[in-house]
Protein backbone atom coordinates (compact mmCIF):
# COMPACT_ATOMS: atom_id res chain seq x y z
CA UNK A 1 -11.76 -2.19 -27.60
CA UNK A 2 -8.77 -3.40 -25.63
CA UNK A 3 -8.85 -3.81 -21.86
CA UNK A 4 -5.60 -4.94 -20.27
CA UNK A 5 -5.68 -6.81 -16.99
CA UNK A 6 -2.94 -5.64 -14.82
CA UNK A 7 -0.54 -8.09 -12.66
CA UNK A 8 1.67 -7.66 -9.61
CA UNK A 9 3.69 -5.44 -11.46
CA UNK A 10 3.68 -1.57 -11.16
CA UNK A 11 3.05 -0.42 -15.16
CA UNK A 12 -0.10 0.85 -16.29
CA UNK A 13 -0.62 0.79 -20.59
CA UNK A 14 -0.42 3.64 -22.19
CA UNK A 15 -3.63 5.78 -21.38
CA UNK A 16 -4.29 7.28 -25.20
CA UNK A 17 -5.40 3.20 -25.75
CA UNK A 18 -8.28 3.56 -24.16
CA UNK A 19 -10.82 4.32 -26.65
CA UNK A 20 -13.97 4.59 -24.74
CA UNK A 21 -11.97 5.50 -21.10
CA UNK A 22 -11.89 2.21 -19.77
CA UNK A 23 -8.09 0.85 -20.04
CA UNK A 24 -7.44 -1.98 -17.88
CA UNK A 25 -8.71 -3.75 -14.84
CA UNK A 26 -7.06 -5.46 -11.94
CA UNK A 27 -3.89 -4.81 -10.01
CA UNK A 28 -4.80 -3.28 -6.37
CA UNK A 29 -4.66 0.36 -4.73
CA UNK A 30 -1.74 0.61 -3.14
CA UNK A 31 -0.51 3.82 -2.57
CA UNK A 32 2.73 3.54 -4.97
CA UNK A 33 -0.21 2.54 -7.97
CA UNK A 34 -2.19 5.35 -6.96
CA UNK A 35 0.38 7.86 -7.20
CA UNK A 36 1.63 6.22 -11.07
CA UNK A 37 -2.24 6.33 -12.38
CA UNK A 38 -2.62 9.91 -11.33
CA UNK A 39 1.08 10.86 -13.11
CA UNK A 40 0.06 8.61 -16.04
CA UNK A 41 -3.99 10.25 -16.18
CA UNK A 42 -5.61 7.50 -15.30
CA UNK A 43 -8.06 7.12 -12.34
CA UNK A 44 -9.41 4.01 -10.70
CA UNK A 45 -13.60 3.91 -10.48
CA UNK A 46 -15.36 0.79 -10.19
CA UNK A 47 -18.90 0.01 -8.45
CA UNK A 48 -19.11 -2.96 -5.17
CA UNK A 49 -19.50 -6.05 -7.33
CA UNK A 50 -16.88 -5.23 -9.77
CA UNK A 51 -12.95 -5.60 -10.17
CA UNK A 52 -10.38 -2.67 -9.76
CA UNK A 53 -11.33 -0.24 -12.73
CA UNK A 54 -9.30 2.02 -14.99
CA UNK A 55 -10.30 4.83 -16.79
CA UNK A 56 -8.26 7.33 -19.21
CA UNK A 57 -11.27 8.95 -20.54
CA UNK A 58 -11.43 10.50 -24.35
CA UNK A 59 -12.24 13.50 -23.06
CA UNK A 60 -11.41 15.02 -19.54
CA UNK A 61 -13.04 18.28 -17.57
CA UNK A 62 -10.19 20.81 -16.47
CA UNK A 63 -10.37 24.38 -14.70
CA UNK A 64 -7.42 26.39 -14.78
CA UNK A 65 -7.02 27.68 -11.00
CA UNK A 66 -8.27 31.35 -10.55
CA UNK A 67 -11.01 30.85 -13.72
CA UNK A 68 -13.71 29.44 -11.31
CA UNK A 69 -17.31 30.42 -12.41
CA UNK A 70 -19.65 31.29 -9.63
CA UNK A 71 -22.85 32.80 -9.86
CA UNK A 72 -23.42 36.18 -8.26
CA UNK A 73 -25.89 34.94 -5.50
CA UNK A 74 -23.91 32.19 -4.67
CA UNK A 75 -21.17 34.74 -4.18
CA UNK A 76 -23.38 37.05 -2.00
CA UNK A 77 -24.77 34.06 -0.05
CA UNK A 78 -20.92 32.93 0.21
CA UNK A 79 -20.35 37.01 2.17
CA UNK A 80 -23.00 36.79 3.55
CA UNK A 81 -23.32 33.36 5.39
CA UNK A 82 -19.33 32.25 5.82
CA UNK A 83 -17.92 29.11 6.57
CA UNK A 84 -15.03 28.29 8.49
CA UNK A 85 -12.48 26.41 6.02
CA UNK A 86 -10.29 24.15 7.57
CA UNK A 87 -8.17 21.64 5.40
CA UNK A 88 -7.18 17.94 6.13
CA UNK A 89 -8.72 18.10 9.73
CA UNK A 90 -11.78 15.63 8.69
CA UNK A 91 -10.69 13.69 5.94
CA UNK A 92 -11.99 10.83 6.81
CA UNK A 93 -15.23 11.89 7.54
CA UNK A 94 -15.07 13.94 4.31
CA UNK A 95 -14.83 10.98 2.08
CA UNK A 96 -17.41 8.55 4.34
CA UNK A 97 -19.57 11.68 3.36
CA UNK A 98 -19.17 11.78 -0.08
CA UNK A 99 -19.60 7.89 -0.36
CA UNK A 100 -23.22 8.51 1.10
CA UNK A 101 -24.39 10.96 -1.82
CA UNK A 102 -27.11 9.90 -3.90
CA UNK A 103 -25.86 10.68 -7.37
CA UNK A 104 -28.77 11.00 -10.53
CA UNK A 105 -28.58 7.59 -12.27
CA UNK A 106 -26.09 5.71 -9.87
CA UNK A 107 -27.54 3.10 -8.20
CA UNK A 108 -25.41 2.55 -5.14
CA UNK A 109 -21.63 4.49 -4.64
CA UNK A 110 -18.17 4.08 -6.32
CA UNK A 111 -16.56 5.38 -3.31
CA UNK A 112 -16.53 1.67 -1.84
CA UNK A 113 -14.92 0.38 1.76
CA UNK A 114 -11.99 -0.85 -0.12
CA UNK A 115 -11.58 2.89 -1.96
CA UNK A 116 -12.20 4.95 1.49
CA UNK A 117 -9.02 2.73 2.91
CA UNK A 118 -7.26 3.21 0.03
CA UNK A 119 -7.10 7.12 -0.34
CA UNK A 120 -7.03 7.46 3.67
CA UNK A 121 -3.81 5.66 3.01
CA UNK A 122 -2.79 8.12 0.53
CA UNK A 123 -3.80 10.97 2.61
CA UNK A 124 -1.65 9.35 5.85
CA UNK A 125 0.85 9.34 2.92
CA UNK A 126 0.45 13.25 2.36
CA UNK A 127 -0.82 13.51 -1.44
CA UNK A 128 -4.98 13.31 -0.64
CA UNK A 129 -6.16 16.71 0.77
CA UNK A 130 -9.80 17.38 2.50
CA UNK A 131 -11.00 20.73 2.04
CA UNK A 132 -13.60 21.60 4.65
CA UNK A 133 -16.77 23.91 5.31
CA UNK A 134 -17.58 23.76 8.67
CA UNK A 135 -20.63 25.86 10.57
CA UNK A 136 -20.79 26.44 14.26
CA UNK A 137 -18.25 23.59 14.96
CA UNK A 138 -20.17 21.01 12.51
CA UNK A 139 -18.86 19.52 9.28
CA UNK A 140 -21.38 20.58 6.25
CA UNK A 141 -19.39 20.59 3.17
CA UNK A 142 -16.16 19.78 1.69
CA UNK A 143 -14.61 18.04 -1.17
CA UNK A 144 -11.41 15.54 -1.56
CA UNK A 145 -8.91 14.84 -4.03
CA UNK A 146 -5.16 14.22 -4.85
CA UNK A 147 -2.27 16.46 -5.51
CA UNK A 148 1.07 16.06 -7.68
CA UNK A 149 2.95 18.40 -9.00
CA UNK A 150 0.76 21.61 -9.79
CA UNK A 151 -1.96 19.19 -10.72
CA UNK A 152 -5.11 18.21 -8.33
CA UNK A 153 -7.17 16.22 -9.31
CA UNK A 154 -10.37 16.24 -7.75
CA UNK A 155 -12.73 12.96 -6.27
CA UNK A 156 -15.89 13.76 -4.71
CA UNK A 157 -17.59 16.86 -2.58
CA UNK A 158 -20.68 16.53 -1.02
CA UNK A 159 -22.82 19.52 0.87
CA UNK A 160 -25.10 19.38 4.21
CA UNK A 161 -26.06 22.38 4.26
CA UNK A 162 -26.48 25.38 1.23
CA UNK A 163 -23.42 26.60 -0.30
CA UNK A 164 -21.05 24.05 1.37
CA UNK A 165 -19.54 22.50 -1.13
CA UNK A 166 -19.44 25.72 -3.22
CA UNK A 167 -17.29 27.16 -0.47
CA UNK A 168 -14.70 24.70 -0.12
CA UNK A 169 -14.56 24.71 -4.15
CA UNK A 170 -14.04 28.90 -3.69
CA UNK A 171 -11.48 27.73 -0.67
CA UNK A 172 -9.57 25.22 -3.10
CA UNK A 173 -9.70 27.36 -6.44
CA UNK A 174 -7.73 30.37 -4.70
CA UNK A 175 -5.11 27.78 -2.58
CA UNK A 176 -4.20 26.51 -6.00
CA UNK A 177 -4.12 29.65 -8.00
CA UNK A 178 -2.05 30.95 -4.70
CA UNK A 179 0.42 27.81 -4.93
CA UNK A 180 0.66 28.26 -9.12
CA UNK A 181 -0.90 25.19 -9.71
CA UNK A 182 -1.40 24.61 -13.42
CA UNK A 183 -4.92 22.35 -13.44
CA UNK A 184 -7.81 21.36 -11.57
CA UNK A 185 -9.01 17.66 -13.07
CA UNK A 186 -12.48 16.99 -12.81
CA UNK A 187 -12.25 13.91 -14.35
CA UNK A 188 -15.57 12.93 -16.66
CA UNK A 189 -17.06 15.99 -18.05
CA UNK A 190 -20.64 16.93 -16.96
CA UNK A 191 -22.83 19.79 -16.59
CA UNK A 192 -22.44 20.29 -13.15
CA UNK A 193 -18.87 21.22 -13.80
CA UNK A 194 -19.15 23.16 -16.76
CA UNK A 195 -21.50 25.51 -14.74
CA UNK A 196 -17.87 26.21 -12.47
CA UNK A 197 -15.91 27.03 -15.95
CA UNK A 198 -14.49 23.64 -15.95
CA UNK A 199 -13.47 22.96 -19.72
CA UNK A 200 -13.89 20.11 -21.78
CA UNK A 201 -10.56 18.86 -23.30
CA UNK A 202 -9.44 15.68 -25.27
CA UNK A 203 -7.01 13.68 -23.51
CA UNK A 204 -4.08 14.27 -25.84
CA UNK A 205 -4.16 17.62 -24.28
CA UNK A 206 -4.76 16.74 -20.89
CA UNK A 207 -1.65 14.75 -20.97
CA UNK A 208 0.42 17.43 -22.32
CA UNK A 209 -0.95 19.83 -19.73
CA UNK A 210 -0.44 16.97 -17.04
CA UNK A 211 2.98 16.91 -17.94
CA UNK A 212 3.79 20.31 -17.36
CA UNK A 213 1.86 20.32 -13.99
CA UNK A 214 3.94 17.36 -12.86
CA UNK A 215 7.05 19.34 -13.35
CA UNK A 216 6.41 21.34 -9.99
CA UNK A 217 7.27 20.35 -7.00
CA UNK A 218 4.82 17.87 -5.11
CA UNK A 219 3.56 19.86 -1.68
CA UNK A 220 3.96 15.97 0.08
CA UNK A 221 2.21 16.59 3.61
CA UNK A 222 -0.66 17.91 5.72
CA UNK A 223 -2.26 21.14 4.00
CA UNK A 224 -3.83 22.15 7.38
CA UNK A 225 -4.85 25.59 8.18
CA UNK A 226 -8.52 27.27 8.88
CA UNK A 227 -9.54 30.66 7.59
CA UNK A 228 -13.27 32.31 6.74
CA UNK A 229 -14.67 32.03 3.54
């Protein structure tokens, strides 16, 4: 299996040669690199002790906006129990959050100093978005990721209290649907995000659906604005 180390250069291979998801290592996470992985499909994810990872995985999770799967309590819980929504107010403290999250067979967190810098930098740059659940003027919820084109591509979420993360999801799902976005990238499928309706795709066709997503325009700035959901 071929792994390419990347130099100073800004080029990434081409993501359909990585056979098993992992494509190169190296390089650095500039903002400019960021931006090229996530138009070329590729995503950086690495533990502490390692080098700059990254992945084009065989096969990728995707949700078309507006197909989100909820359960019916967790919809009556949702009415019944709101949270404010705010977006890009905390995203800081999103991320710091979702680098604390104990995740089933991880020992440790991807989400490392040098990554929290690195997408902070990228939100200061206006393409990483926080989507928020907040209760009685606390943060409890929320989720981050990037957006280009009528593509985001989700990171991390993590929940303090019931429901949180469920309702910035529910928050994100109908701004996207709202804006026409085309996809919703989960990255590596699993079961948690098959339970939303995310879809399990090869990578062939997450390309070709990237590359119509990428044809919209990029919504470059803060997404702020609070509403109930």
């Amino acid at each position: 299996m071929p792994v390419f180390r990347l130099t100073k250069k800004l080029l990434f291979p081409d993501p359909e040669l990585a056979e098993d998801g992992l494509l190169a290592l190296g390089g650095d996470l500039s903002v400019p690199r960021l931006l090229l992985a996530y138009r070329s499909g590729i995503f950086p994810w690495y533990g502490a002790d390692d080098p700059i990872l990254w992945w084009s995985p065989p096969e990728r999770a995707l949700l078309r906006p507006g197909h989100l799967h909820l359960s019916a309590r967790t919809r009556r819980s949702l009415r019944q129990q709101p949270f404010e929504i705010r977006w890009d107010t905390a995203f800081t403290a999103v991320i710091g959050h979702c680098s604390q999250v104990p995740r089933p067979g991880q020992d440790g967190t991807w989400i490392t100093p040098e990554m929290r810098s690195a997408y902070v930098d990228l939100h200061l740059a206006g393409y990483a978005h926080s989507v928020e659940a907040w209760r009685n003027g606390v943060l409890v919820g929320g989720l981050y990721g990037v957006a280009l084109g009528g593509a985001f591509f989700g990171e991390s979420m993590f929940s303090l209290a019931p429901e949180a993360s469920r309702a910035a999801l529910v928050a994100l799902d109908a701004r996207l649907q709202a804006w026409d976005f085309s996809l919703l990238d989960g990255q590596l499928p699993h079961e948690g995000l098959l339970g939303y309706g995310f879809q399990t795709i090869p990578r062939s066709l997450f390309l070709d659906d990237l590359a119509v997503a990428l044809a919209a325009e990029d919504r470059v700035g803060s997404w702020l604005q609070v509403s109930v959901k």
